[in-house]
N, C-alpha and C. Protein backbone atom coordinates (compact mmCIF):
# COMPACT_ATOMS: atom_id res chain seq x y z
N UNK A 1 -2.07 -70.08 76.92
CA UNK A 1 -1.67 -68.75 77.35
C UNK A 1 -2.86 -67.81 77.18
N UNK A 2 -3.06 -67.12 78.16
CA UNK A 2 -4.45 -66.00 77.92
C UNK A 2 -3.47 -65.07 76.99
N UNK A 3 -4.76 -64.79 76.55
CA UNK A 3 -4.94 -63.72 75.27
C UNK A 3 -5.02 -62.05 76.51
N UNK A 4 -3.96 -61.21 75.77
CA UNK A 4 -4.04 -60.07 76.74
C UNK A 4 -5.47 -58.71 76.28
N UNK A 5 -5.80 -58.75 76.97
CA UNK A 5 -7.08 -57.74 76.83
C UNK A 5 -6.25 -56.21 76.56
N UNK A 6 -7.58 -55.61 75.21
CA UNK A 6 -7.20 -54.77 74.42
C UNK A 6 -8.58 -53.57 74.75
N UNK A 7 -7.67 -52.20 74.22
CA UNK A 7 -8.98 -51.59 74.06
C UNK A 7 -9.09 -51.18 72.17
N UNK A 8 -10.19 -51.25 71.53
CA UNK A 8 -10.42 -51.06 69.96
C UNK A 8 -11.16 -49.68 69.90
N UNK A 9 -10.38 -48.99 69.05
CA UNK A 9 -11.21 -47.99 68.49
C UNK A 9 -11.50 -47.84 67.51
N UNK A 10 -12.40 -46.94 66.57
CA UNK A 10 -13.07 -46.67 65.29
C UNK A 10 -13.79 -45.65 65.27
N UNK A 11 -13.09 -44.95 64.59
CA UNK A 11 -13.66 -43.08 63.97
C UNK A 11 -14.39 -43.09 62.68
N UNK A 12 -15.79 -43.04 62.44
CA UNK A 12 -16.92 -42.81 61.65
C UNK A 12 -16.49 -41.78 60.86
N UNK A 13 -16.54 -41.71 59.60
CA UNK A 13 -16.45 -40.66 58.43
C UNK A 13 -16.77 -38.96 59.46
N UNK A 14 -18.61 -39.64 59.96
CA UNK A 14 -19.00 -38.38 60.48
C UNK A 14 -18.61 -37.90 62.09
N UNK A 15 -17.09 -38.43 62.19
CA UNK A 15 -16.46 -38.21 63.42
C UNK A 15 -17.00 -38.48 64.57
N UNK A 16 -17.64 -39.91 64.79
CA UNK A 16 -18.59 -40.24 65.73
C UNK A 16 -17.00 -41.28 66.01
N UNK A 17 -17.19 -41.41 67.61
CA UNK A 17 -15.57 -42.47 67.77
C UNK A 17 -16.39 -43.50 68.78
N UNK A 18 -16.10 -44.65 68.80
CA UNK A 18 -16.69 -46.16 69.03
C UNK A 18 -15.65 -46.46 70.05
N UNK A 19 -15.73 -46.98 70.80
CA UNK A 19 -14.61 -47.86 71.30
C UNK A 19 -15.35 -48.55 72.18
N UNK A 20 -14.34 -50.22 72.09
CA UNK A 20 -14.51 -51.42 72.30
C UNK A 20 -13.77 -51.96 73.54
N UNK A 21 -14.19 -52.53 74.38
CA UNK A 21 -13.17 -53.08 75.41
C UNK A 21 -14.05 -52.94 76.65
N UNK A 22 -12.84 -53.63 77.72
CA UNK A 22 -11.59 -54.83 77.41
C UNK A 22 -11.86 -55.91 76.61
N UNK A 23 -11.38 -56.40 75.94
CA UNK A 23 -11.35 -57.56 74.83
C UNK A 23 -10.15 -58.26 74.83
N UNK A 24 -10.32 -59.44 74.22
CA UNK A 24 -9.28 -60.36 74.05
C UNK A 24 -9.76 -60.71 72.55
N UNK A 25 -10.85 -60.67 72.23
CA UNK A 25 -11.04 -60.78 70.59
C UNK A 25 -10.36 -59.97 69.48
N UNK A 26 -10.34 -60.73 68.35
CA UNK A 26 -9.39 -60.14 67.28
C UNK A 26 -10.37 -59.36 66.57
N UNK A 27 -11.26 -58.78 66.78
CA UNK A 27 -12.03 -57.56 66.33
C UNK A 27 -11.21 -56.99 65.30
N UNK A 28 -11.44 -56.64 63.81
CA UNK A 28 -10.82 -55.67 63.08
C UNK A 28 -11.55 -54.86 62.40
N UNK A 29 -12.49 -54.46 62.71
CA UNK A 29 -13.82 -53.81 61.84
C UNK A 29 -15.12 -53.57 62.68
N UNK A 30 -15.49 -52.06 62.89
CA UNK A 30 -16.72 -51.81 63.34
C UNK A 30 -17.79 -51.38 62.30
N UNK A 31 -18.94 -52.12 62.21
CA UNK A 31 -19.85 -51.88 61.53
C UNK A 31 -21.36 -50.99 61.72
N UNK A 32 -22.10 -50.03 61.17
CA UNK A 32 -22.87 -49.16 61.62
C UNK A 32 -23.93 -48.37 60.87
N UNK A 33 -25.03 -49.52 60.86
CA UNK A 33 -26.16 -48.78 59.73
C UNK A 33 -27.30 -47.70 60.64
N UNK A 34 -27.25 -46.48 60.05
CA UNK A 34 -27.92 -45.69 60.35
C UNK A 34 -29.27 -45.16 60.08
N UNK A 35 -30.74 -45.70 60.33
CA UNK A 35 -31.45 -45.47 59.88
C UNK A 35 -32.97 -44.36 59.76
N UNK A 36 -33.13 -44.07 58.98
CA UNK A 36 -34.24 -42.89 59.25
C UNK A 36 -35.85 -43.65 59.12
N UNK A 37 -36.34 -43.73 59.59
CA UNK A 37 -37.80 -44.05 59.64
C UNK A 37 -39.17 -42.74 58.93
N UNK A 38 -40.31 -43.42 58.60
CA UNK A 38 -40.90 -42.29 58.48
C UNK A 38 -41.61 -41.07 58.96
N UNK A 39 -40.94 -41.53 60.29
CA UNK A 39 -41.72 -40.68 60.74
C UNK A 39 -40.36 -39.59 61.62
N UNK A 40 -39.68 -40.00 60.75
CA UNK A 40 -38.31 -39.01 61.17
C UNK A 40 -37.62 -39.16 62.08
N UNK A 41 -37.95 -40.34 63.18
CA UNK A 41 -36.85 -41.10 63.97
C UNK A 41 -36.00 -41.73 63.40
N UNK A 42 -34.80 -41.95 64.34
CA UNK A 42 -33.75 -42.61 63.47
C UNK A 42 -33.44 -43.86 64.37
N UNK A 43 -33.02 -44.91 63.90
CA UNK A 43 -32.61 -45.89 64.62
C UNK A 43 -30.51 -46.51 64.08
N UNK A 44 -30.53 -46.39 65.12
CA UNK A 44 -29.04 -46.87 64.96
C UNK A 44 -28.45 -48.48 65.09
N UNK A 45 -28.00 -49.27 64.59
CA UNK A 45 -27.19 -50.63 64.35
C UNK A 45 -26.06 -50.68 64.25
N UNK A 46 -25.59 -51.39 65.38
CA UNK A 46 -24.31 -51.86 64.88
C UNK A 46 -23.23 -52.84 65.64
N UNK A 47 -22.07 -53.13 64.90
CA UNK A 47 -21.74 -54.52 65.49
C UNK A 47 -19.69 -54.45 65.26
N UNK A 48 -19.01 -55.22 66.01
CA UNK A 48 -18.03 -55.68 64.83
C UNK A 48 -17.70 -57.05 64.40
N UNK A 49 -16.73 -56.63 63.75
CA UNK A 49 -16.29 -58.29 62.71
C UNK A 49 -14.61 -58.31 63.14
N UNK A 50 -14.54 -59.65 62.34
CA UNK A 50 -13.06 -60.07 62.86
C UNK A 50 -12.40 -59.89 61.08
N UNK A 51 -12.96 -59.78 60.07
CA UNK A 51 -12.47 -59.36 58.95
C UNK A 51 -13.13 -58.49 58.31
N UNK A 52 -12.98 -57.26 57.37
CA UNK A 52 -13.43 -56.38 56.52
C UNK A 52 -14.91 -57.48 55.72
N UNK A 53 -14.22 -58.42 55.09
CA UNK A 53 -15.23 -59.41 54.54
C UNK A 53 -16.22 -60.00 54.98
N UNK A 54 -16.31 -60.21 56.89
CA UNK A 54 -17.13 -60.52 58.01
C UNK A 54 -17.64 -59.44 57.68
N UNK A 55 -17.37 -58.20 58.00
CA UNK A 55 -18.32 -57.11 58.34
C UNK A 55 -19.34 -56.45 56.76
N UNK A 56 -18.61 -56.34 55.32
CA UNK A 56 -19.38 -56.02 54.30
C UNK A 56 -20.08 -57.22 54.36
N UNK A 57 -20.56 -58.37 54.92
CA UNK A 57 -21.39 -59.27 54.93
C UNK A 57 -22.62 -58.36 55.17
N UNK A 58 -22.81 -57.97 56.67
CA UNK A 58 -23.71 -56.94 56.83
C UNK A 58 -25.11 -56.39 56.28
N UNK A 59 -24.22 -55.76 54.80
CA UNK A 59 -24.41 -54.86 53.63
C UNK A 59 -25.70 -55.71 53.00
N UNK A 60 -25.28 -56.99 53.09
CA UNK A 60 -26.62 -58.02 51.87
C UNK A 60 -27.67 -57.59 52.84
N UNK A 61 -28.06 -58.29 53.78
CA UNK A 61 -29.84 -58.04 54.16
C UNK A 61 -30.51 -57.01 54.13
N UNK A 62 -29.86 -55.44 54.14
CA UNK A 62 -30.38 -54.02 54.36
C UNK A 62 -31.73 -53.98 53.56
N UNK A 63 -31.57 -54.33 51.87
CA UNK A 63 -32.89 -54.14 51.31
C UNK A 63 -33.46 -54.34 52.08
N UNK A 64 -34.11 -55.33 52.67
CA UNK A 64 -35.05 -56.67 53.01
C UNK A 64 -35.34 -55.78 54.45
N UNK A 65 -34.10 -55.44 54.99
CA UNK A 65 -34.29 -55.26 56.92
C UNK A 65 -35.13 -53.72 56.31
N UNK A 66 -34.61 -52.61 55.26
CA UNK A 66 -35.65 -51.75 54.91
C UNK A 66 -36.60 -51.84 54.84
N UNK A 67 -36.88 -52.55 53.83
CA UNK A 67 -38.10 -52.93 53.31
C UNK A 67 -39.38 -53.39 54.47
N UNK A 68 -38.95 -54.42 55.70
CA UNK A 68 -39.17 -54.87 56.79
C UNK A 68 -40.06 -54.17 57.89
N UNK A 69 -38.74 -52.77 58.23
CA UNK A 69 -39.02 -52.20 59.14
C UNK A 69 -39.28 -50.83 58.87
N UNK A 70 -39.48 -50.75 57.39
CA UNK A 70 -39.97 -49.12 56.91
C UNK A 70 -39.11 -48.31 57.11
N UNK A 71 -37.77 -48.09 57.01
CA UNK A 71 -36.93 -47.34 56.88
C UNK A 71 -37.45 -46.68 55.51
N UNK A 72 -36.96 -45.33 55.44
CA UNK A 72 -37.17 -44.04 54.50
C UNK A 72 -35.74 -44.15 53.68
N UNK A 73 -34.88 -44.21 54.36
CA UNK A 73 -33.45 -44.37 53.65
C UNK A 73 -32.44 -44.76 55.13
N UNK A 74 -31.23 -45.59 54.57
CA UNK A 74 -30.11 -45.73 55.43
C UNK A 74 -29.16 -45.50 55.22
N UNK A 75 -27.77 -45.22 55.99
CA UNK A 75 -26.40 -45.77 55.80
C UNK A 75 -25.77 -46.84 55.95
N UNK A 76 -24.49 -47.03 55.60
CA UNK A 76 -23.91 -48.48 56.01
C UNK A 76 -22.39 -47.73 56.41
N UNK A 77 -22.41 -47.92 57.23
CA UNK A 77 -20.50 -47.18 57.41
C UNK A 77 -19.72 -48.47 57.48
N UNK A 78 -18.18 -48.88 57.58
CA UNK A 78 -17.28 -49.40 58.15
C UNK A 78 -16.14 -48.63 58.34
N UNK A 79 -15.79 -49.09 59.37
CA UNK A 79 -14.23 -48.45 59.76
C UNK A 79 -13.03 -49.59 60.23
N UNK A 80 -12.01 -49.46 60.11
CA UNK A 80 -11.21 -50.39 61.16
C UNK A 80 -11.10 -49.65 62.16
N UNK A 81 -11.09 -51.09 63.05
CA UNK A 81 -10.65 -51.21 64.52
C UNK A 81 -9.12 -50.30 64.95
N UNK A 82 -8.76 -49.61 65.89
CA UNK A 82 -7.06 -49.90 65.68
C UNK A 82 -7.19 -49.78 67.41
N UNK A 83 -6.14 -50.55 68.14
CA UNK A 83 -5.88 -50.22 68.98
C UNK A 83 -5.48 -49.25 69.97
N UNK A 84 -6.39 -48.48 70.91
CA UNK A 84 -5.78 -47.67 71.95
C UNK A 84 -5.27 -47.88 72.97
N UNK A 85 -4.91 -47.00 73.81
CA UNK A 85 -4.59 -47.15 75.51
C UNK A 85 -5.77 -47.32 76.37
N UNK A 86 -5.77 -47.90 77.28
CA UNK A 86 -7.05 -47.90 78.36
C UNK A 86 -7.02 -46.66 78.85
């Protein structure tokens, strides 16, 4: 039986709103590291997961991807997914 296509949304602390779709994936979590560089650009990341525990996965490499790509400082947001209307 097909899986019926969905649309996903996710509202950021800093009221930034995401949405996902059409999908048939069980998406439950949008993920979203925000980063500042030194030279005062910012670069944005991000992805989702199918569990809270998929997505704080994320969270481990940041040192390293900092450290990497010279980020000055970052965020890490998560939100859940919840379903809207098309």
């Amino acid at each position: 039986m097909a899986r019926r296509k969905r649309y996903l949304t996710a509202t950021m602390p800093d009221g930034y709103v995401k949405t996902i779709g059409p999908t048939a994936d069980a998406f439950t979590h949008y993920w979203r590291i925000v980063a500042e560089l030194e030279n005062g650009r910012t670069e944005v990341f991000w992805g989702h997961a199918r569990s809270l525990a998929e997505a704080r996965k994320k969270r481990l490499p940041l040192a390293e991807a900092a450290r990497m790509r010279g980020w000055k400082r970052y965020t890490f947001e998560i939100a859940e997914l919840v379903e809207t209307p098309a």
